[in-house]
PDB file of N, CA and C in Angstrom:
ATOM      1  N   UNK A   1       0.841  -1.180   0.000  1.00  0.00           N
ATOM      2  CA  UNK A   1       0.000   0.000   0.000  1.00  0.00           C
ATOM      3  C   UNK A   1       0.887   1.244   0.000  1.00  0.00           C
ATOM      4  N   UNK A   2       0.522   2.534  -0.324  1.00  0.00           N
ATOM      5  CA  UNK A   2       1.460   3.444  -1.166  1.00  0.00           C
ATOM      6  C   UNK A   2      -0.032   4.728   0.141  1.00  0.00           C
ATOM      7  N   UNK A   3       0.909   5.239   1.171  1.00  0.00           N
ATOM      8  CA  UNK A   3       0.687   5.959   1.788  1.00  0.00           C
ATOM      9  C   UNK A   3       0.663   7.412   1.480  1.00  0.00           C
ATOM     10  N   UNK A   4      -0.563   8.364   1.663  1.00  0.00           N
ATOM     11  CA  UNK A   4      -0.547   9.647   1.377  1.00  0.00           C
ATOM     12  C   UNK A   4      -0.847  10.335   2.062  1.00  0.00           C
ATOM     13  N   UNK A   5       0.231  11.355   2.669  1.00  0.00           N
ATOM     14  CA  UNK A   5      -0.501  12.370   3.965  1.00  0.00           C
ATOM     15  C   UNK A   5      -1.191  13.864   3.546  1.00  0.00           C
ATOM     16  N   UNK A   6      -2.728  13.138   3.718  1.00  0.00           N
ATOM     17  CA  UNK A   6      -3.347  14.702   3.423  1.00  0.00           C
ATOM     18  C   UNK A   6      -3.094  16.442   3.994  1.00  0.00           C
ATOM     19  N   UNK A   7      -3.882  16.744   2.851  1.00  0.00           N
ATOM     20  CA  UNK A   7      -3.207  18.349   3.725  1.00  0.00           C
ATOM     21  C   UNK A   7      -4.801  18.620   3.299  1.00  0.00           C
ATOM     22  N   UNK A   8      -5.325  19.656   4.164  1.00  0.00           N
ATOM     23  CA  UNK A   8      -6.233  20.477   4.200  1.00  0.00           C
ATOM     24  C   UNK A   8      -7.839  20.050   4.473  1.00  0.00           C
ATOM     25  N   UNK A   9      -7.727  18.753   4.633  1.00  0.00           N
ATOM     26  CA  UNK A   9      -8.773  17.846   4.780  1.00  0.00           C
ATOM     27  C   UNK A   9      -9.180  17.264   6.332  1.00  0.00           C
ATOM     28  N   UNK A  10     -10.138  16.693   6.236  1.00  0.00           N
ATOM     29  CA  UNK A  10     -10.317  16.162   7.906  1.00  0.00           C
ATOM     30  C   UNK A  10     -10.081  14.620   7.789  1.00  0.00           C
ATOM     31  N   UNK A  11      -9.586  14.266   6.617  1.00  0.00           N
ATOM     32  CA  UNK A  11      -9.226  12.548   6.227  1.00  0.00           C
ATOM     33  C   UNK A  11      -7.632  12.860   6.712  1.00  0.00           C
ATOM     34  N   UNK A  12      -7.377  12.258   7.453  1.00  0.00           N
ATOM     35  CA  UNK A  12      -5.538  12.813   7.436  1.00  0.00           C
ATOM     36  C   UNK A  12      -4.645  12.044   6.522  1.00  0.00           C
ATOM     37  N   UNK A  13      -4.786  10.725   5.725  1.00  0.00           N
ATOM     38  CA  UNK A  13      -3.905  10.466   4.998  1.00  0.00           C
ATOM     39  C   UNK A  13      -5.095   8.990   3.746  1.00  0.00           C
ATOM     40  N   UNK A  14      -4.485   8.623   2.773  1.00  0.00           N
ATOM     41  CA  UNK A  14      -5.225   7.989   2.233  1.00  0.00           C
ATOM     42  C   UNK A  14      -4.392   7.295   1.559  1.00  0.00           C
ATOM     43  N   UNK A  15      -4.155   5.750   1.588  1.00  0.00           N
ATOM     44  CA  UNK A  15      -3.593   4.736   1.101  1.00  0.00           C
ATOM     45  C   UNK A  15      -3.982   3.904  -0.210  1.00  0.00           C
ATOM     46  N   UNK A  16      -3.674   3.611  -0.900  1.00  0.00           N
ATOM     47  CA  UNK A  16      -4.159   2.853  -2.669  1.00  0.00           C
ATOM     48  C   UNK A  16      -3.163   1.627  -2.948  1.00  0.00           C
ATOM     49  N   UNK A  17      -3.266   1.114  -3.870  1.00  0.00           N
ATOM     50  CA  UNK A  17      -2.439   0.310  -4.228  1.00  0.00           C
ATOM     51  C   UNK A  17      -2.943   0.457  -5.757  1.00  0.00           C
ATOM     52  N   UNK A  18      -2.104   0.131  -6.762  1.00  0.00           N
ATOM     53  CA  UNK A  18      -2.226   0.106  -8.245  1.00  0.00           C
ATOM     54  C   UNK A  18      -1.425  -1.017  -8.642  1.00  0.00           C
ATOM     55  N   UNK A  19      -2.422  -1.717  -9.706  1.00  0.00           N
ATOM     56  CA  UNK A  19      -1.560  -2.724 -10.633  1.00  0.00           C
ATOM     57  C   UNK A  19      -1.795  -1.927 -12.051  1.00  0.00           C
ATOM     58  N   UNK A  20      -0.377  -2.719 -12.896  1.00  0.00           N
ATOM     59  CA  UNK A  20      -1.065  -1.942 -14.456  1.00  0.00           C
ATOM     60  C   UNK A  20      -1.549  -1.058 -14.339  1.00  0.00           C
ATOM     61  N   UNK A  21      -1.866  -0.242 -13.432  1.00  0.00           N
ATOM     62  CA  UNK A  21      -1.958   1.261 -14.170  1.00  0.00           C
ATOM     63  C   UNK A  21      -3.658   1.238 -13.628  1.00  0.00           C
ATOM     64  N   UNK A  22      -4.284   0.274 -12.693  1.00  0.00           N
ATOM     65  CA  UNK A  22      -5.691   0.011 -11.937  1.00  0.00           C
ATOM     66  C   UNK A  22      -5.366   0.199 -10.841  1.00  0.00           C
ATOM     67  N   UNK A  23      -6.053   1.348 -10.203  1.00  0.00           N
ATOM     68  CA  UNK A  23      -6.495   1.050  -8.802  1.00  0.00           C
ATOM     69  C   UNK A  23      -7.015   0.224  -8.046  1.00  0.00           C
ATOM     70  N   UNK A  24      -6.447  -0.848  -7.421  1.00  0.00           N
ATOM     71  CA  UNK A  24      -7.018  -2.056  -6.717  1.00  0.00           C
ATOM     72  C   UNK A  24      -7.451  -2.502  -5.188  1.00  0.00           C
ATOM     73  N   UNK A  25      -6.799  -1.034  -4.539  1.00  0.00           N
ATOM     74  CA  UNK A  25      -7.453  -1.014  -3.282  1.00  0.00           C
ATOM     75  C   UNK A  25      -7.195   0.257  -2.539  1.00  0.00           C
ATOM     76  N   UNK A  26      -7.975   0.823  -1.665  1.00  0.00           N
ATOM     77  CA  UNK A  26      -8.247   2.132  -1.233  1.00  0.00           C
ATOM     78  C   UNK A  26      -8.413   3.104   0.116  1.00  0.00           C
ATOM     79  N   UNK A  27      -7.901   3.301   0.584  1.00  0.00           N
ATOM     80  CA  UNK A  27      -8.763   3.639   2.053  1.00  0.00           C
ATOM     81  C   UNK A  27      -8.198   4.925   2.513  1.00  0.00           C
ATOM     82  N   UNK A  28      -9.528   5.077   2.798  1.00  0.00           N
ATOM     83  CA  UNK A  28      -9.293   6.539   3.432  1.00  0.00           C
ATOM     84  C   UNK A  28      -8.832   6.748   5.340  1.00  0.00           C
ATOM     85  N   UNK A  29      -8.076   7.473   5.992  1.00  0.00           N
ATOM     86  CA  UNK A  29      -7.544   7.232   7.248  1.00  0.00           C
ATOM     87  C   UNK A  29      -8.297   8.833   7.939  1.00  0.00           C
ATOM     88  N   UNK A  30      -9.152   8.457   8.580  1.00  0.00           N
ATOM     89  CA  UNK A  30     -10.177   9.534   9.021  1.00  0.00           C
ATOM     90  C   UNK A  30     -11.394   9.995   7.897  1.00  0.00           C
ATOM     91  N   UNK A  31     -11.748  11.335   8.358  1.00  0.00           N
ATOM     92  CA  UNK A  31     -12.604  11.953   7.461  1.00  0.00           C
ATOM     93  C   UNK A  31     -13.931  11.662   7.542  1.00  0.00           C
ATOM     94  N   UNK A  32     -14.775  12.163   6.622  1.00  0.00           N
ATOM     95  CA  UNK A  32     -16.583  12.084   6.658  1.00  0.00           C
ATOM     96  C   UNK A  32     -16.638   9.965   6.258  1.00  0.00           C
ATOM     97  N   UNK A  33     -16.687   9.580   7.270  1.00  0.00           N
ATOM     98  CA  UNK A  33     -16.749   7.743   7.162  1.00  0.00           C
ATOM     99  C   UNK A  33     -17.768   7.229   5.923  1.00  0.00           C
ATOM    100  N   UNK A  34     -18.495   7.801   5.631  1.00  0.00           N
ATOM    101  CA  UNK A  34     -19.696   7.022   4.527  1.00  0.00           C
ATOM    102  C   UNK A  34     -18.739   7.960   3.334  1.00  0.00           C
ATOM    103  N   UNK A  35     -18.925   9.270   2.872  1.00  0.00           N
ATOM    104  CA  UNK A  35     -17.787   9.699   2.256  1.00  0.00           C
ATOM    105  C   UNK A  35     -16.998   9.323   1.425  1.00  0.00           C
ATOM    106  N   UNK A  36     -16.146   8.890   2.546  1.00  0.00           N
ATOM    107  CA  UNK A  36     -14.448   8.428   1.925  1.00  0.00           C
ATOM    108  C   UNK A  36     -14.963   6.874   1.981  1.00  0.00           C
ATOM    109  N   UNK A  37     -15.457   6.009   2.664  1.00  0.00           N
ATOM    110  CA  UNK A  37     -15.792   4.836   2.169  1.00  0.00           C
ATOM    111  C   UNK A  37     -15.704   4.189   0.506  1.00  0.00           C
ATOM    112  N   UNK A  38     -17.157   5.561   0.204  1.00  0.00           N
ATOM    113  CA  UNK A  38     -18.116   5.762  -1.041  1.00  0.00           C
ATOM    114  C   UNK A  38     -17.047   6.052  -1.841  1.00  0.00           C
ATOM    115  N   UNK A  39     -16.172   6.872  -1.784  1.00  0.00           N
ATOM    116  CA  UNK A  39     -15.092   7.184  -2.934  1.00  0.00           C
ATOM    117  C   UNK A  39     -14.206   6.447  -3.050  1.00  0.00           C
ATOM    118  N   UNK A  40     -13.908   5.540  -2.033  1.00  0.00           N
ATOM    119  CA  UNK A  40     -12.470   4.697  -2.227  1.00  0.00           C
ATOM    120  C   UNK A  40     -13.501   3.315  -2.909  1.00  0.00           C
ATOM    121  N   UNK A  41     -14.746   3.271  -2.449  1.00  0.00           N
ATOM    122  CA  UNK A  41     -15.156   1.843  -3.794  1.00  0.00           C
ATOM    123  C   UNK A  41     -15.343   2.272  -4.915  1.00  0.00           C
ATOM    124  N   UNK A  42     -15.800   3.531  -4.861  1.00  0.00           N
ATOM    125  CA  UNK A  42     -15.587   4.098  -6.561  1.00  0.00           C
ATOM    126  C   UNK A  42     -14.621   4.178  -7.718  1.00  0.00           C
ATOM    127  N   UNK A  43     -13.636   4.314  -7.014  1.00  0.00           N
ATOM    128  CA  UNK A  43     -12.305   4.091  -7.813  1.00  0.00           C
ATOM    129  C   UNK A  43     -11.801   2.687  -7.882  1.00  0.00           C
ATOM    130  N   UNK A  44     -11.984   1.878  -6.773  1.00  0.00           N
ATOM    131  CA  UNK A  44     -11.387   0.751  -7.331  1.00  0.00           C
ATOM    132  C   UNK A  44     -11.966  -0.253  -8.761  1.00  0.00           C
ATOM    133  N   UNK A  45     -11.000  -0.769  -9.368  1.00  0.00           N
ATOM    134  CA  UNK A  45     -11.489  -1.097 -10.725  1.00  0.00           C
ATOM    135  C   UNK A  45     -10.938   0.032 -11.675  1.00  0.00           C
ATOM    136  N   UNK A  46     -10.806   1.125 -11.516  1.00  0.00           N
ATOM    137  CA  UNK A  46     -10.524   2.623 -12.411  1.00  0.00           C
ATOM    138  C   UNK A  46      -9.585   2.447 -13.252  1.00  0.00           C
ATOM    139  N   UNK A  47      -9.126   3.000 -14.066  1.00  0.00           N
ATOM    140  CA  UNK A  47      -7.426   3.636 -14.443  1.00  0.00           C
ATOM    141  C   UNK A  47      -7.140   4.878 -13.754  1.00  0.00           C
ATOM    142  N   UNK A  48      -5.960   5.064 -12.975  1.00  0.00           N
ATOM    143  CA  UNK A  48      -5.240   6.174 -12.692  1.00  0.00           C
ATOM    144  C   UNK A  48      -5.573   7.308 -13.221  1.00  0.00           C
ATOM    145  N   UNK A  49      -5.447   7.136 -14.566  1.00  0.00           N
ATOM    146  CA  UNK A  49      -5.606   8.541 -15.317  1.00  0.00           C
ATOM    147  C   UNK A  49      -6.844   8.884 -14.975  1.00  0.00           C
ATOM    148  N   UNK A  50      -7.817   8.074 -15.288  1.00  0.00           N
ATOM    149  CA  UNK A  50      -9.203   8.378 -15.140  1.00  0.00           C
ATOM    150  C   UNK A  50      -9.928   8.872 -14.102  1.00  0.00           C
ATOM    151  N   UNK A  51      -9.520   8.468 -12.687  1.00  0.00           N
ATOM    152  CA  UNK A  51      -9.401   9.051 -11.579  1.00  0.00           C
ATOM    153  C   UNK A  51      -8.878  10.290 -10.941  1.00  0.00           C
ATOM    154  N   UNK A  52      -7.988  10.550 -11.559  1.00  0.00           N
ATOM    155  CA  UNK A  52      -7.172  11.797 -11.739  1.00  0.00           C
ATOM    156  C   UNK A  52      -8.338  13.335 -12.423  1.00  0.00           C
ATOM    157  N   UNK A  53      -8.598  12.703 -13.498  1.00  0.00           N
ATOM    158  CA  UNK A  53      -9.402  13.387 -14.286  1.00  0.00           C
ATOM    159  C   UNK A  53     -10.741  13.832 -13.493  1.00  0.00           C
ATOM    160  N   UNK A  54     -11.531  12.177 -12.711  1.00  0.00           N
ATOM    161  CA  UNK A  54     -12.346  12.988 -12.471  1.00  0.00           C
ATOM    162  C   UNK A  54     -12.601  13.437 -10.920  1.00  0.00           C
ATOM    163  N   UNK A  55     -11.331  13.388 -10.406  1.00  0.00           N
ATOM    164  CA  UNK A  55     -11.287  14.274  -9.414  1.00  0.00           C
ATOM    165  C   UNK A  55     -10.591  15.492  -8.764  1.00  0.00           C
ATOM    166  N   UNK A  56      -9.830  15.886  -9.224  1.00  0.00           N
ATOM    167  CA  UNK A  56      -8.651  16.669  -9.457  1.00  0.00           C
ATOM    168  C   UNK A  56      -9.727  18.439  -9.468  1.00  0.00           C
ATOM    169  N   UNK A  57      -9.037  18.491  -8.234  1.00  0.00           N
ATOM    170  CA  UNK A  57      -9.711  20.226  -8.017  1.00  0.00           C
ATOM    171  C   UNK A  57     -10.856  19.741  -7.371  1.00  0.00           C
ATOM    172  N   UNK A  58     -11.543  18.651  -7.037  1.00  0.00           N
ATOM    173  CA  UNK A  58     -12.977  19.016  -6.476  1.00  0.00           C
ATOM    174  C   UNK A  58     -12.507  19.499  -5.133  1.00  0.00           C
ATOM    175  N   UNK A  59     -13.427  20.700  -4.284  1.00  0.00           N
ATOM    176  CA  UNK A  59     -13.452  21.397  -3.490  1.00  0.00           C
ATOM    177  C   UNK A  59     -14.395  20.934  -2.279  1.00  0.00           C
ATOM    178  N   UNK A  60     -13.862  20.713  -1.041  1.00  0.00           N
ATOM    179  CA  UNK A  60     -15.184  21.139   0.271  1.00  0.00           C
ATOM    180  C   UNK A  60     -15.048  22.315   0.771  1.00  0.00           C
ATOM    181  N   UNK A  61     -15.801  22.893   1.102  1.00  0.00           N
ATOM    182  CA  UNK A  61     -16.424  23.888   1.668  1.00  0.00           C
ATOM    183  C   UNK A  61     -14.945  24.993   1.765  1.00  0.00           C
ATOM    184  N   UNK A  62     -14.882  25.238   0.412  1.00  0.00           N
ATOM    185  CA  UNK A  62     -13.743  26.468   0.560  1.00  0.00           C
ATOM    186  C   UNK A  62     -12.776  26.334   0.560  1.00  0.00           C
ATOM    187  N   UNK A  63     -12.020  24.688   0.918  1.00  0.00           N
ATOM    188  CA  UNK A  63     -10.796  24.642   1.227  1.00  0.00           C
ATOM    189  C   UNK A  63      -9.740  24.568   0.081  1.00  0.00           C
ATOM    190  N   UNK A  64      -9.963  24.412  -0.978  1.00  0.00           N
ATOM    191  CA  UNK A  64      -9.320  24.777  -1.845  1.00  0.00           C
ATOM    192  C   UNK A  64      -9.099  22.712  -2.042  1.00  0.00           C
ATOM    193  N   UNK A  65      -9.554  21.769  -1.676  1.00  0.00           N
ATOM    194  CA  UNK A  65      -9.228  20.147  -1.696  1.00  0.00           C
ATOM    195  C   UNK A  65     -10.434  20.145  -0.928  1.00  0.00           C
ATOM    196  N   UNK A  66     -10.185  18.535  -1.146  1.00  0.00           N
ATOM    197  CA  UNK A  66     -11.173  17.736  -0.406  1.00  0.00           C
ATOM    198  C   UNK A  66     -10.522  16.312  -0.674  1.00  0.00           C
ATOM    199  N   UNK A  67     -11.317  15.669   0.336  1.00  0.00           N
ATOM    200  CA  UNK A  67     -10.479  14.084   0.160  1.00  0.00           C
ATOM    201  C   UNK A  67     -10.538  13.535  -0.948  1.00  0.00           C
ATOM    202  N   UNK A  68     -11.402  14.177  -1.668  1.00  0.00           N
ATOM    203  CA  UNK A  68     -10.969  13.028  -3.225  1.00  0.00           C
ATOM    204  C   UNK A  68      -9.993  13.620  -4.127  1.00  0.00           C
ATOM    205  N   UNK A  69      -9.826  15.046  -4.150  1.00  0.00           N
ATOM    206  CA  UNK A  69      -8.890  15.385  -4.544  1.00  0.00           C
ATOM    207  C   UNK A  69      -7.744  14.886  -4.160  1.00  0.00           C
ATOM    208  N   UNK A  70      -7.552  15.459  -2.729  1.00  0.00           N
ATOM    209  CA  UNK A  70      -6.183  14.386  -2.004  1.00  0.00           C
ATOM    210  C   UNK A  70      -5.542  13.501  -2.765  1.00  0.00           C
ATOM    211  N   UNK A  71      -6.871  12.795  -3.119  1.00  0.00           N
ATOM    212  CA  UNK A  71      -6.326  11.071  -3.776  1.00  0.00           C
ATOM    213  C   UNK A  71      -6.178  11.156  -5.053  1.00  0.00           C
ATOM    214  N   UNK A  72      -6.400  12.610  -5.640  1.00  0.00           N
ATOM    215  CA  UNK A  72      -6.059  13.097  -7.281  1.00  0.00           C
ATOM    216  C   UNK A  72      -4.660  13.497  -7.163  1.00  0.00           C
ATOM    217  N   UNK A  73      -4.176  14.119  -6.155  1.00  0.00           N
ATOM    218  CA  UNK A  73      -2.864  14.629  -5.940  1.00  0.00           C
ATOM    219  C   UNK A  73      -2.289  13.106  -5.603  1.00  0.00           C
ATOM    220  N   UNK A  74      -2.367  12.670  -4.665  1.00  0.00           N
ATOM    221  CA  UNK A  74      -1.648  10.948  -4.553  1.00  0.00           C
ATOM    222  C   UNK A  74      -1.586  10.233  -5.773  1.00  0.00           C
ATOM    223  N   UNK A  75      -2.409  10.450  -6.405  1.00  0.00           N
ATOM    224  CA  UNK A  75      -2.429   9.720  -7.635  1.00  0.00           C
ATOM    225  C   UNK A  75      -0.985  10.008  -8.807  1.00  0.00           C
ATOM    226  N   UNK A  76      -1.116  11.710  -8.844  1.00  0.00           N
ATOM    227  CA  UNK A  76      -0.451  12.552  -9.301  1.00  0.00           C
ATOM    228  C   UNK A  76       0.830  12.162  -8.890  1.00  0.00           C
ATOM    229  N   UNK A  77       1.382  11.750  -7.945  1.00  0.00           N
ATOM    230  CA  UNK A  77       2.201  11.954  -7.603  1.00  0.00           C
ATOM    231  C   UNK A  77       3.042  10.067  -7.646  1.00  0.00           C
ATOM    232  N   UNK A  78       2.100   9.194  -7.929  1.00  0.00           N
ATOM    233  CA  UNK A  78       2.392   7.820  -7.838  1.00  0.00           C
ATOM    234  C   UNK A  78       2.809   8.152  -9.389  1.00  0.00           C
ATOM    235  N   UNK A  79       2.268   8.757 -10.216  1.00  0.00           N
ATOM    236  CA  UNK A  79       2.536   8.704 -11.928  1.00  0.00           C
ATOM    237  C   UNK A  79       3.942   9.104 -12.048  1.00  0.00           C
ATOM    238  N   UNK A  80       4.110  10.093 -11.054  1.00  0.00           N
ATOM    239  CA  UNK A  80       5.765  10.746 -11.396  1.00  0.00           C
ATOM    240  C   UNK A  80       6.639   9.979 -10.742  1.00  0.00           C
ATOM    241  N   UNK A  81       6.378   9.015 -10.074  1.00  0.00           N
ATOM    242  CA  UNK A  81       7.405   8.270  -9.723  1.00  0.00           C
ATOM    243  C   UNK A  81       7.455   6.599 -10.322  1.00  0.00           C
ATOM    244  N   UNK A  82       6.394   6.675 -11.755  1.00  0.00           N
ATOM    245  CA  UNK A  82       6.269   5.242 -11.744  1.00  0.00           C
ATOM    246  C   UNK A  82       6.157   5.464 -12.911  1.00  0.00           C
TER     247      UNK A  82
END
């Protein structure tokens, strides 16, 4: 599992794993519990890219992120090193 420490969120960090270029498992570490649940089964099965795409910039309440973004930036950041 490939650890990510959130910033600006009430999820404090969010873990994934990827094969081939699929997201295959997910979890969110704090945060709104039904939420981050709901988004980490959503993605699994995905492509990276695709995930990226469709979460990248979504906003809560002002903060400029939100936990699914988080996991657009984690994502972002598994691509540049892989």
């Amino acid at each position: 599992m490939i650890r990510h420490i959130n910033k600006g969120t009430c999820s404090s960090a969010v873990a994934f794993e990827v094969e081939n270029g699929i997201v295959t498992n997910c979890r969110f570490i704090g945060g709104c519990d039904g939420n981050t649940k709901g988004v980490a089964k959503l993605v699994i099965g995905r492509p990276v890219d695709e995930i990226i795409h469709l979460l990248d910039g979504v906003d809560c309440r002002g903060r400029g992120t939100s936990c699914p973004d988080q996991l657009a930036q984690a994502l972002k950041e598994y691509q540049q090193q892989h």
